[in-house]
C-alpha atoms as a PDB file:
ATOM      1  CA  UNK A   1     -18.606 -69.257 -21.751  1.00  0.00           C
ATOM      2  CA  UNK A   2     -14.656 -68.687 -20.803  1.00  0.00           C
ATOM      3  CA  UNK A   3     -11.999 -67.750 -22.744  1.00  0.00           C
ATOM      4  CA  UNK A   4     -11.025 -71.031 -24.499  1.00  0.00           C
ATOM      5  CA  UNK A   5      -7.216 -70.892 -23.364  1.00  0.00           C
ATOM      6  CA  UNK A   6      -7.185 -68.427 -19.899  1.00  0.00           C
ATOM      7  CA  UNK A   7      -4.219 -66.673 -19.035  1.00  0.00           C
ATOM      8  CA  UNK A   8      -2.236 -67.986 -15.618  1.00  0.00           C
ATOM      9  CA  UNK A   9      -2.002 -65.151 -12.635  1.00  0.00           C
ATOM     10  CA  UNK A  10       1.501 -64.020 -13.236  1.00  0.00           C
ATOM     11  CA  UNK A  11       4.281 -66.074 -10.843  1.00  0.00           C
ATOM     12  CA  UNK A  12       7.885 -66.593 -10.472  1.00  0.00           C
ATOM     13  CA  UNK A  13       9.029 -70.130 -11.309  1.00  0.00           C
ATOM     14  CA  UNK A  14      10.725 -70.242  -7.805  1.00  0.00           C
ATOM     15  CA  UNK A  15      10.688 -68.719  -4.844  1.00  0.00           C
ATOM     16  CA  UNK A  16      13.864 -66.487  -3.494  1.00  0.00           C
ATOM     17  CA  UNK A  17      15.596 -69.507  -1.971  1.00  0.00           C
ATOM     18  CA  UNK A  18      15.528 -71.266  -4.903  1.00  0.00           C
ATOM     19  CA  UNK A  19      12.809 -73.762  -4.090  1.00  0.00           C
ATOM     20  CA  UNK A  20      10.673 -75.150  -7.103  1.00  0.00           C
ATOM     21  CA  UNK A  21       6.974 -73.720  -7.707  1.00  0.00           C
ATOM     22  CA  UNK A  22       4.298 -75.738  -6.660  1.00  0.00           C
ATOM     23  CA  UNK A  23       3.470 -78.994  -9.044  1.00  0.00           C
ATOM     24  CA  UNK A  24      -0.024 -79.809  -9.366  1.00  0.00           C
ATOM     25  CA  UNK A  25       0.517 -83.518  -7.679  1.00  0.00           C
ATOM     26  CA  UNK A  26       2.366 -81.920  -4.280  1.00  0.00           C
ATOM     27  CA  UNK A  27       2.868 -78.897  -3.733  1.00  0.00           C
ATOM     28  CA  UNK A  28       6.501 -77.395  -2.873  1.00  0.00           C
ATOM     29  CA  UNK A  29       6.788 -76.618   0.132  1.00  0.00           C
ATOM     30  CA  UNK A  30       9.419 -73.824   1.425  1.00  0.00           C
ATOM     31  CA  UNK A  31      10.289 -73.375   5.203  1.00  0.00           C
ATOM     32  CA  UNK A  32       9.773 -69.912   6.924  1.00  0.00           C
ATOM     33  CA  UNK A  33      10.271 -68.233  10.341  1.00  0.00           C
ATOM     34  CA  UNK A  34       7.751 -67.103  12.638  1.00  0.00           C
ATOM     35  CA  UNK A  35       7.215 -66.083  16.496  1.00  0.00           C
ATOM     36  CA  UNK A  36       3.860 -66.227  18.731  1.00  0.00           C
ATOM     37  CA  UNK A  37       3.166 -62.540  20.322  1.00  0.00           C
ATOM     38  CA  UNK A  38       2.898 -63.449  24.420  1.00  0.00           C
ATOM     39  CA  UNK A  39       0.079 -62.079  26.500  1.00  0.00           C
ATOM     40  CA  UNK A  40       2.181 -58.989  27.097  1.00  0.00           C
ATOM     41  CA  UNK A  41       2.310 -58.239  23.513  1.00  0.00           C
ATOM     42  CA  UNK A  42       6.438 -59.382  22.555  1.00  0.00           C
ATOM     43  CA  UNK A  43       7.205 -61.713  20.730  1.00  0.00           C
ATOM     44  CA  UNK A  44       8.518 -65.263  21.592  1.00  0.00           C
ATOM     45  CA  UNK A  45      11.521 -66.875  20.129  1.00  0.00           C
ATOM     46  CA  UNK A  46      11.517 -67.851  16.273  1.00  0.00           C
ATOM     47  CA  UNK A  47      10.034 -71.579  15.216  1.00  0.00           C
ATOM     48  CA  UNK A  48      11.223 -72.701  11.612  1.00  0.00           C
ATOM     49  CA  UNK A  49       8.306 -74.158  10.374  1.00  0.00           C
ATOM     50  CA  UNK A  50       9.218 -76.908   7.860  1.00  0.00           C
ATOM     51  CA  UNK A  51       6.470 -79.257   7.827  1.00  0.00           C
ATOM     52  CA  UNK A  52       2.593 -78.447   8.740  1.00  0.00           C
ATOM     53  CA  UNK A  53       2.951 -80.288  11.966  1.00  0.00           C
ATOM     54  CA  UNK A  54       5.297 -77.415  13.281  1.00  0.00           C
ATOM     55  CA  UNK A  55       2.229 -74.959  13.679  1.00  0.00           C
ATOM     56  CA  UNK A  56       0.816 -77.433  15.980  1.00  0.00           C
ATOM     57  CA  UNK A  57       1.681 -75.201  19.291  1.00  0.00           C
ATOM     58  CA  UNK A  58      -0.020 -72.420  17.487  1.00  0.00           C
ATOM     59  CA  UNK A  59      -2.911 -70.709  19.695  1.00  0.00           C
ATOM     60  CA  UNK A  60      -5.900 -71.437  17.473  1.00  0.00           C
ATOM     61  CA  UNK A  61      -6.867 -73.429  14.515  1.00  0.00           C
ATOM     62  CA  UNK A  62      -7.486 -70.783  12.288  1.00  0.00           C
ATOM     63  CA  UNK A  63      -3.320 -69.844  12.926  1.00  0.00           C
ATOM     64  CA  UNK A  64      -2.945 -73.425  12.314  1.00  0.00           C
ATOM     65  CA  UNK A  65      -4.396 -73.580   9.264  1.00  0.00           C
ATOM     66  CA  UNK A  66      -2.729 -70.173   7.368  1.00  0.00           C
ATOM     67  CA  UNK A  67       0.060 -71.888   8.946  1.00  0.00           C
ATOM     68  CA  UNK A  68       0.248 -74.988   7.427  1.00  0.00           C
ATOM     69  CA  UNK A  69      -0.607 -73.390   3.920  1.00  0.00           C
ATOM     70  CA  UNK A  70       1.876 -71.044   3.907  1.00  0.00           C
ATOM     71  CA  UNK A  71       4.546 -73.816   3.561  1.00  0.00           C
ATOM     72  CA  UNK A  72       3.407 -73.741  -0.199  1.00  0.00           C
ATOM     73  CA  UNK A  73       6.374 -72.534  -1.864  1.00  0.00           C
ATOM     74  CA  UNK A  74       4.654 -69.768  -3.858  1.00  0.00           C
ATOM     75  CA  UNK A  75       1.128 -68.261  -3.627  1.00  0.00           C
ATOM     76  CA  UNK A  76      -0.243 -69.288  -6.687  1.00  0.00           C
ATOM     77  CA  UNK A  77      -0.258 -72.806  -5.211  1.00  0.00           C
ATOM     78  CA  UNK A  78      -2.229 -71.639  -2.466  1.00  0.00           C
ATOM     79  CA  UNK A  79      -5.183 -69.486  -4.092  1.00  0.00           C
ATOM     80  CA  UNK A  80      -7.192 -71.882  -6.118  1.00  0.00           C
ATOM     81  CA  UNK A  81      -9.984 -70.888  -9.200  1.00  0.00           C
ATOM     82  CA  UNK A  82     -12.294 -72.148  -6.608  1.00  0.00           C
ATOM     83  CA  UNK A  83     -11.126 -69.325  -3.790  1.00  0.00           C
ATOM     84  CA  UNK A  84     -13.750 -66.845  -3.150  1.00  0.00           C
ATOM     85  CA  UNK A  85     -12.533 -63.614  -3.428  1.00  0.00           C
ATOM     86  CA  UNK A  86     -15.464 -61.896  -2.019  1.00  0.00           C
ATOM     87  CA  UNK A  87     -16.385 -58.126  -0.017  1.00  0.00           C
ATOM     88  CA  UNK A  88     -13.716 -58.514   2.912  1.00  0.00           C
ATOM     89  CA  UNK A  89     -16.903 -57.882   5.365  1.00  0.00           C
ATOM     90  CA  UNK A  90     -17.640 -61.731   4.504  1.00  0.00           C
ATOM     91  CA  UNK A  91     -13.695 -63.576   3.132  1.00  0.00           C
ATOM     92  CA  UNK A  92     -11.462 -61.550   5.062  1.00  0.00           C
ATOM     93  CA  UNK A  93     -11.070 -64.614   7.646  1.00  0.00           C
ATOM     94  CA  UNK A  94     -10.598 -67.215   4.663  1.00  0.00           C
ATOM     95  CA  UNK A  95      -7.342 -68.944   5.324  1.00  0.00           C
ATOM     96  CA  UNK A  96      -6.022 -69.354   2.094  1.00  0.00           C
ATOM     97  CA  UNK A  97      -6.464 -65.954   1.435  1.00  0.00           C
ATOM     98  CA  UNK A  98      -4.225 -64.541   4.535  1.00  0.00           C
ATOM     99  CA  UNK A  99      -1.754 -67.745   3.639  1.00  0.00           C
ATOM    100  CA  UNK A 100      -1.090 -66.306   0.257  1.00  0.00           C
ATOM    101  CA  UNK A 101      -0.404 -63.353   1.200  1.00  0.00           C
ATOM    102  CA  UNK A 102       2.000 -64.213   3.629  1.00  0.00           C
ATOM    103  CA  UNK A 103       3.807 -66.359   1.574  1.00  0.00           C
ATOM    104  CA  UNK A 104       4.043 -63.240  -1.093  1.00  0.00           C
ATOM    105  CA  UNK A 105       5.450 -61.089   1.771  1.00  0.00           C
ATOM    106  CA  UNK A 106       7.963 -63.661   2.785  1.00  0.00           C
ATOM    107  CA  UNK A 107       9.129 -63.865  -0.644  1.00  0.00           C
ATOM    108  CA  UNK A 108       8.805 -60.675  -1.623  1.00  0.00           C
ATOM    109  CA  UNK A 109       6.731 -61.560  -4.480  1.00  0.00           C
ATOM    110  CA  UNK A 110       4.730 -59.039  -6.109  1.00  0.00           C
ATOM    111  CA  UNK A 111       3.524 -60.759  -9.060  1.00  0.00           C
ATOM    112  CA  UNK A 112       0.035 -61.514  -6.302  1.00  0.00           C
ATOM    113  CA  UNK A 113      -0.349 -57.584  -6.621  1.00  0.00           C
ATOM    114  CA  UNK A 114      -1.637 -58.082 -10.406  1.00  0.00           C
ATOM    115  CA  UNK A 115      -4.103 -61.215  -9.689  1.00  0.00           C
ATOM    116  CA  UNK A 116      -7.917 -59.680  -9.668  1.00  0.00           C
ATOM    117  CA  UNK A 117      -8.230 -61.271  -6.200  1.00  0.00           C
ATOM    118  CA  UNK A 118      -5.945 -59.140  -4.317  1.00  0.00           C
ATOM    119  CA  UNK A 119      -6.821 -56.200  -6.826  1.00  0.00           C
ATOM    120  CA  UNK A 120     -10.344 -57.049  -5.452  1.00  0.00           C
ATOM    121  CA  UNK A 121      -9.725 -57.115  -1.967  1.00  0.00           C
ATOM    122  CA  UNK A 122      -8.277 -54.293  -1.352  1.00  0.00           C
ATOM    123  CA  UNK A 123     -10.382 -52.110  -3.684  1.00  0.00           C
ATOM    124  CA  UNK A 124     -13.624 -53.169  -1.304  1.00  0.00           C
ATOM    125  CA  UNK A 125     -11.169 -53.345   2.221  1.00  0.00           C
ATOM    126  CA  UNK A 126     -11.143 -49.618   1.574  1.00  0.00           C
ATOM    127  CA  UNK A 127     -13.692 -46.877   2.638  1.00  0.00           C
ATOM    128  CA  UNK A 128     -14.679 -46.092  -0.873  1.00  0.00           C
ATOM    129  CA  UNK A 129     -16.914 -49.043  -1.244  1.00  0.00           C
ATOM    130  CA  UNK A 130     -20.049 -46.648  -1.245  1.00  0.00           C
ATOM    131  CA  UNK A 131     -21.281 -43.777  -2.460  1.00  0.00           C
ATOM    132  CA  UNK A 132     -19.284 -40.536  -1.098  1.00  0.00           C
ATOM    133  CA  UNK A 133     -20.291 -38.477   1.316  1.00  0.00           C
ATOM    134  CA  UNK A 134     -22.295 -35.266   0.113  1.00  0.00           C
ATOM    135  CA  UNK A 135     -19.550 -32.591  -1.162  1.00  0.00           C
ATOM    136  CA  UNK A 136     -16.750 -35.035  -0.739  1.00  0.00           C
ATOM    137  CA  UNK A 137     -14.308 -35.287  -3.154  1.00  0.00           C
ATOM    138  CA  UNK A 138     -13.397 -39.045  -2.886  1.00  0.00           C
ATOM    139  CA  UNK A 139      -9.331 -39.870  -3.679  1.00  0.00           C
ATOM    140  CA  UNK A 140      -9.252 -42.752  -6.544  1.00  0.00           C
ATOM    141  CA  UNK A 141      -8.321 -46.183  -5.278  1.00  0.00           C
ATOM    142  CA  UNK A 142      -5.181 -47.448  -6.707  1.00  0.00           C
ATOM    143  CA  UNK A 143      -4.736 -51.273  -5.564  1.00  0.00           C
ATOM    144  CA  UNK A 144      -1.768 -52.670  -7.485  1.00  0.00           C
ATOM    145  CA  UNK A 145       0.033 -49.613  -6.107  1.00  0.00           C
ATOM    146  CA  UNK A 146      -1.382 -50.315  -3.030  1.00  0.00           C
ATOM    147  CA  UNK A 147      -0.363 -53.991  -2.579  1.00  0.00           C
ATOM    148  CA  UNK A 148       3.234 -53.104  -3.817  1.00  0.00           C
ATOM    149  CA  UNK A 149       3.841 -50.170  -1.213  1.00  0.00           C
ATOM    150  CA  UNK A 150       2.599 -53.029   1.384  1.00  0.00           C
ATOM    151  CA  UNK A 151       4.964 -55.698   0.229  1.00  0.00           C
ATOM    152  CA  UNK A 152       7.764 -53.240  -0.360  1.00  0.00           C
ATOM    153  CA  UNK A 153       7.552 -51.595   3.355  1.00  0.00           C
ATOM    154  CA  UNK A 154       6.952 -54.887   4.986  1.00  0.00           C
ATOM    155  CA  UNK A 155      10.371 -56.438   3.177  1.00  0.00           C
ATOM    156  CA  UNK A 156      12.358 -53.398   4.178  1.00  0.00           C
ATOM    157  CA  UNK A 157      10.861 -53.747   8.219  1.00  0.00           C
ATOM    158  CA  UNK A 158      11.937 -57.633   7.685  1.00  0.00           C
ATOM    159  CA  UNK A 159       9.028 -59.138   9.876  1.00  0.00           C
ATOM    160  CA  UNK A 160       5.221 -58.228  10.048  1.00  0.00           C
ATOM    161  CA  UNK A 161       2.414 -58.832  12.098  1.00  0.00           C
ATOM    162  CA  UNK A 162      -1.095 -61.167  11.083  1.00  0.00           C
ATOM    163  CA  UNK A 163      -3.587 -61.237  14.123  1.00  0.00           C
ATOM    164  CA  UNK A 164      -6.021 -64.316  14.401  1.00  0.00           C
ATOM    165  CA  UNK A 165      -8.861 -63.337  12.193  1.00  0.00           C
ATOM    166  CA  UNK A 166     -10.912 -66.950  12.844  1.00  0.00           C
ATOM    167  CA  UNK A 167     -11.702 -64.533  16.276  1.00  0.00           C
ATOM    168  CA  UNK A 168      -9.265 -65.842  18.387  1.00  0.00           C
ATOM    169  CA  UNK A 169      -6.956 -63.830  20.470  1.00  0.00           C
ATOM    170  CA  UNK A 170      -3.799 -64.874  18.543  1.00  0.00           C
ATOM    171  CA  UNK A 171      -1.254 -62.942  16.927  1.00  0.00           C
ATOM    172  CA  UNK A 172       2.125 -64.245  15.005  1.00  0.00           C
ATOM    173  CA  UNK A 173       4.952 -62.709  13.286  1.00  0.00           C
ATOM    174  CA  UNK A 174       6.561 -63.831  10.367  1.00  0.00           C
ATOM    175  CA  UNK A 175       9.990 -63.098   9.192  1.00  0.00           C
ATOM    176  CA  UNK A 176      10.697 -62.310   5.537  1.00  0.00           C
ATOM    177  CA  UNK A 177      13.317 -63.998   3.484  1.00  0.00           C
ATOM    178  CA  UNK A 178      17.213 -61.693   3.308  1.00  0.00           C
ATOM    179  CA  UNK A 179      16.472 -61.607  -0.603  1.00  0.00           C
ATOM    180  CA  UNK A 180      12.295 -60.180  -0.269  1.00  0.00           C
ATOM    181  CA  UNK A 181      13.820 -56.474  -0.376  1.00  0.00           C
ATOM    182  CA  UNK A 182      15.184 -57.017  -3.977  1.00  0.00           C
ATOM    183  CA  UNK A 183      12.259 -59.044  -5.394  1.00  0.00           C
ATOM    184  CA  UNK A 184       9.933 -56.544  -3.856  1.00  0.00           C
ATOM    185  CA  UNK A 185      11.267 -53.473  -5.494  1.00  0.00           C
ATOM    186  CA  UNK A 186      10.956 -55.200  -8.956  1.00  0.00           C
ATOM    187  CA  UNK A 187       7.177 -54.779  -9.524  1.00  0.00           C
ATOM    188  CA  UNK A 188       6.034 -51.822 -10.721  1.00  0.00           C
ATOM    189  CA  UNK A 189       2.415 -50.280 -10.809  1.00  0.00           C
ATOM    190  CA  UNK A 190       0.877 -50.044 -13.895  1.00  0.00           C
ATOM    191  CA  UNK A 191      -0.001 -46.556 -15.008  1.00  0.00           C
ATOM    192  CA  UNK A 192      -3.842 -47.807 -15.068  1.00  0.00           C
ATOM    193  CA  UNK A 193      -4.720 -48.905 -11.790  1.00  0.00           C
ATOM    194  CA  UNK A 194      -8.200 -48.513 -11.254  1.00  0.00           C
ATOM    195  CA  UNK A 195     -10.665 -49.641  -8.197  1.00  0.00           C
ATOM    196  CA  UNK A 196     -11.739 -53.118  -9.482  1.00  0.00           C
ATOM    197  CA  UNK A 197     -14.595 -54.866  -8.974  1.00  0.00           C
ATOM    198  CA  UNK A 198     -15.406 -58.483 -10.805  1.00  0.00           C
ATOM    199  CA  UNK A 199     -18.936 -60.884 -10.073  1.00  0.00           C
ATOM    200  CA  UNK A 200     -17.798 -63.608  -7.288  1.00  0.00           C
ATOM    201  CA  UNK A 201     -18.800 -66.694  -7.940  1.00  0.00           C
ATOM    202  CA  UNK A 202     -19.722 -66.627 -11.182  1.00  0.00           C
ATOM    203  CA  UNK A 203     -16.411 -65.781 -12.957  1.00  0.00           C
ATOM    204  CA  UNK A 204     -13.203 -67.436 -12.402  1.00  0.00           C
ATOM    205  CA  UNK A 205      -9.586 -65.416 -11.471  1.00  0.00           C
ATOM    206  CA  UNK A 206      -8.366 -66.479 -14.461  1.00  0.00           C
ATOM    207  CA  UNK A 207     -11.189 -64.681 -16.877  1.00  0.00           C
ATOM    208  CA  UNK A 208     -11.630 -61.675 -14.401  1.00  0.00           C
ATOM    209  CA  UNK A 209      -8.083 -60.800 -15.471  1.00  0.00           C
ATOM    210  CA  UNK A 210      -8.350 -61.377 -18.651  1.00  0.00           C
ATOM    211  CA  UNK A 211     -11.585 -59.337 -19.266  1.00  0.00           C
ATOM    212  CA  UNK A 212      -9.515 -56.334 -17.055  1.00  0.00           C
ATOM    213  CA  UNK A 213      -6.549 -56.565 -19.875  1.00  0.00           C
ATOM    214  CA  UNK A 214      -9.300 -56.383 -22.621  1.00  0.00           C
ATOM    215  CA  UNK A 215     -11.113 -53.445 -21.337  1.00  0.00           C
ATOM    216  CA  UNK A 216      -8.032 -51.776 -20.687  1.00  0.00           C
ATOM    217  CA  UNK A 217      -7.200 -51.675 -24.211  1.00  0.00           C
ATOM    218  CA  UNK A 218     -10.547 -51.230 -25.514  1.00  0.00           C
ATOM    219  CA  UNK A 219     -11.107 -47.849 -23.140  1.00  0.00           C
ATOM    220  CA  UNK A 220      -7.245 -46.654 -24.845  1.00  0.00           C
ATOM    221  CA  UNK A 221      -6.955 -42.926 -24.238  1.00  0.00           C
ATOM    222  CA  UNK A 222     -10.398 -42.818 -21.779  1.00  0.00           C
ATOM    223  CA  UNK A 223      -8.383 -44.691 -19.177  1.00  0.00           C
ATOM    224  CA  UNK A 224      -7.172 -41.087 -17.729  1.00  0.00           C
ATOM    225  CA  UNK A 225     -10.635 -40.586 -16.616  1.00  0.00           C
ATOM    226  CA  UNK A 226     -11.613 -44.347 -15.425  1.00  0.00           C
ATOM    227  CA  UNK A 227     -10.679 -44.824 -11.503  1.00  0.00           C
ATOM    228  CA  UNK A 228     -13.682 -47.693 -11.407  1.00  0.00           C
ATOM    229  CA  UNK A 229     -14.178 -51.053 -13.095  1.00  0.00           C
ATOM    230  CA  UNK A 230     -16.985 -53.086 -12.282  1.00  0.00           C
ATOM    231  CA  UNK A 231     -17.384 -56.313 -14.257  1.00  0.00           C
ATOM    232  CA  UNK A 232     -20.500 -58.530 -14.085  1.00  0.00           C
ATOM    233  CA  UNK A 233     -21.987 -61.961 -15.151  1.00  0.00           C
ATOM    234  CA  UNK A 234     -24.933 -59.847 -17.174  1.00  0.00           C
ATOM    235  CA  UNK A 235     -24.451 -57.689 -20.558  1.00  0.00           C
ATOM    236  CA  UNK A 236     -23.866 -53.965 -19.777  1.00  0.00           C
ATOM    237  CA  UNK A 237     -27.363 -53.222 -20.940  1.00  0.00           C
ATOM    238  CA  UNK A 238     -28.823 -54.905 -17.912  1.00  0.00           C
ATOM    239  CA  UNK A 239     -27.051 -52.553 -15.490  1.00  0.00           C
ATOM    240  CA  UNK A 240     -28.236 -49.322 -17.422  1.00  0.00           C
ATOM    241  CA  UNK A 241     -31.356 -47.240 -15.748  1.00  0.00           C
ATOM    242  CA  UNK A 242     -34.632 -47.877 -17.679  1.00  0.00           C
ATOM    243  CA  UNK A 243     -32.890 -50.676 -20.299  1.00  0.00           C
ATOM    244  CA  UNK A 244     -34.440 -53.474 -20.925  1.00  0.00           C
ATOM    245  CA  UNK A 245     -32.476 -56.278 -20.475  1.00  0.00           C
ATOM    246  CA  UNK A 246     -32.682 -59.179 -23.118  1.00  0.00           C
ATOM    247  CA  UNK A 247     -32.627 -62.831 -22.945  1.00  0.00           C
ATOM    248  CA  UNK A 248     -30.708 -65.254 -23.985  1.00  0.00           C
ATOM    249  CA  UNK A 249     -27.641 -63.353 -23.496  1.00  0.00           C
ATOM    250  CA  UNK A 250     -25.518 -63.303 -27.246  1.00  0.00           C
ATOM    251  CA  UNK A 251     -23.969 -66.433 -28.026  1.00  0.00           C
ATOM    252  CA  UNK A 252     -20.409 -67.286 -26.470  1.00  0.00           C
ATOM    253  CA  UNK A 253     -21.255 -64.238 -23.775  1.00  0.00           C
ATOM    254  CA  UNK A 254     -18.655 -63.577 -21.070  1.00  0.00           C
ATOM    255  CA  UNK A 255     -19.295 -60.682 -19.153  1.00  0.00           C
ATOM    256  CA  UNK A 256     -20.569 -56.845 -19.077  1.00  0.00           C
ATOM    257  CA  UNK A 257     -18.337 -54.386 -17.976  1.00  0.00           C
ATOM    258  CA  UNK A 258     -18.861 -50.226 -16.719  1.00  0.00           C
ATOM    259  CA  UNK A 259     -15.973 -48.125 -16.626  1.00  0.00           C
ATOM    260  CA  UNK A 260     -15.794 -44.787 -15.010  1.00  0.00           C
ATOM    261  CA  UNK A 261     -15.375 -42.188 -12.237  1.00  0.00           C
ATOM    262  CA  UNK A 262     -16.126 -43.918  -8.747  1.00  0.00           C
ATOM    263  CA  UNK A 263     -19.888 -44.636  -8.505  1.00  0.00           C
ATOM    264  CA  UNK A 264     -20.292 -43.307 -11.893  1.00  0.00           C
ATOM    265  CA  UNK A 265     -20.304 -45.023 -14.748  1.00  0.00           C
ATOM    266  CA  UNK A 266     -19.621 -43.848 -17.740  1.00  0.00           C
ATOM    267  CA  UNK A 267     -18.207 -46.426 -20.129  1.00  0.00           C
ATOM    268  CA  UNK A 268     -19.875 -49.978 -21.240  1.00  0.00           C
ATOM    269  CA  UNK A 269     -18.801 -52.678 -22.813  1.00  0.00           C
ATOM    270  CA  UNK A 270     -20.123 -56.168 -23.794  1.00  0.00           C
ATOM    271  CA  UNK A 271     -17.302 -59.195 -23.548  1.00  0.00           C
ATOM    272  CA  UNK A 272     -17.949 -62.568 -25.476  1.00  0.00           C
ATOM    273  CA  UNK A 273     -16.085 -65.490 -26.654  1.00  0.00           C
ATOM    274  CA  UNK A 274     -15.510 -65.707 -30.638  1.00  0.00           C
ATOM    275  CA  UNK A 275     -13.211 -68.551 -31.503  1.00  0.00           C
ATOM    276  CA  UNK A 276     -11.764 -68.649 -28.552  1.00  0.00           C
ATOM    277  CA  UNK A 277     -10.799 -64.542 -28.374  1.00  0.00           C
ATOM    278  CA  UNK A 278     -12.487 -62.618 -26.264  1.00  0.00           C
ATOM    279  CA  UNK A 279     -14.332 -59.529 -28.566  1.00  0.00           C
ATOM    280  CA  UNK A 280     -15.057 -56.217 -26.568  1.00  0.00           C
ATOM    281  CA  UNK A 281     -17.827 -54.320 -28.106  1.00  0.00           C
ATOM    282  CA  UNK A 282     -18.708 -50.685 -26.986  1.00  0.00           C
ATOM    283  CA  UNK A 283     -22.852 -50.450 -25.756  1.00  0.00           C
ATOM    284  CA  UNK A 284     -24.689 -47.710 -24.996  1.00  0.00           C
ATOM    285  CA  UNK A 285     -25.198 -47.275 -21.136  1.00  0.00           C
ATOM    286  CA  UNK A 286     -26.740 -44.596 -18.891  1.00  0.00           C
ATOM    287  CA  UNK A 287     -26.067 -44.913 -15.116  1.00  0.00           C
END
């Protein structure tokens, strides 16, 4: 059972031209620059696209598509509780996905940096998906930071580069709005940025971040040692070696969640609904 009133991802209530947020009736829409990259690799003269049919002399459908969606005048209004936001090896081609993230870099919008998707994404994009190599001394993952370096380098460079990842050979450049340098600087990472990890499928955006800020302040002090949170449609008990794991789950049960070094965890918590508040309680777990 959810959280009886989720928290929205975080968003600006316009975008830096000024243009309104997305309504849930019709979406804003906000117009934006981009080039097609010519068989010799430059790019070709800027198109203002300011309605979807404007991507039409795009190169593939899959362009056409992150295209179109990117005329949504904010990300939120791209994403939808519905949007997987699964291990890149399988969602890294979904449109929405590369949409919203080109519609944060136009704007310079780093409130997408705190939503669990992009948290999510880039945590299992990186290299540290698996276990370490023997004697290696893996460097913790820290994806908010991640995202806002990203957003911050591509605002100051003024354009960037998304190839066709539908498999096409088609690449585009976008151009990102004069004001994206000042709205990027304005996020900040928070001191706990940890590798995140939440069920897909199973548990919406909207209660995958609100189960992160509840751990967070459950673990307090322990977060210094935390680079890993993993957070699953089962209690924590079901996930520890040699535990049996009960059913029914406890009534109004959300989710379990393990805390710890990377591949290691060390802290466990069971997450359920009580009167509409999500409760945290502390279980025993052995990895």
């Amino acid at each position: 059972m959810p959280p009886a009133t989720p928290s929205a991802s975080p968003a600006r209530s316009s975008t830096s031209s000024g243009a309104p947020t997305a309504s849930p009736g019709a979406p804003a829409e906000a117009p934006y620059r981009l080039s097609v990259v010519g068989s010799r690799g430059s790019p070709g003269p800027p198109i203002t696209i300011s309605t979807a049919a404007d991507c039409a002399p795009l190169p593939s459908d899959w362009l056409r598509r992150v295209c179109a969606l990117t005329l949504r005048s904010a990300w939120p209004a791209i994403i939808t509780e519905t949007d997987l936001f699964n291990d890149p090896a399988t969602g890294i081609g979904e449109p929405t996905w590369w949409a919203a993230l080109e519609r944060a870099a136009i704007d310079g919008d780093t409130s997408l940096c705190f939503d669990v998707s992009m948290r999510m994404w880039i945590s299992l994009g990186s290299s540290l998906g698996g276990a370490p190599e023997p004697g290696s001394t893996p460097s913790p993952i820290h994806p908010v930071a991640g995202c806002l370096s990203f957003l911050r380098s591509t605002a100051a460079k003024g354009s960037f580069q998304i190839n066709d990842q539908g498999g096409g050979p088609g690449i585009v450049v976008l151009f990102v709005d004069p004001d994206a340098v000042a709205d990027a600087m304005a996020g900040t990472a928070p001191a706990f940025d940890p590798y995140v990890v939440c069920d897909v499928g199973t548990l919406t955006r909207d209660v995958c971040d609100q189960l992160i800020a509840a751990v967070t302040t459950a673990l307090g002090s322990r977060q210094a040692v935390v680079q890993e949170m993993s957070i699953r449609n089962v209690p924590a008990e079901c996930l520890s070696a040699g535990a049996p794991c009960r059913t029914p789950f406890a009534a109004g049960f959300v989710a379990g969640v393990v805390a710890g070094p990377l591949n290691e965890g060390e802290f466990a918590f069971d997450v359920t609904n009580v009167g509409g508040q999500l409760k945290v309680t502390e279980v025993p777990y052995k990895p």
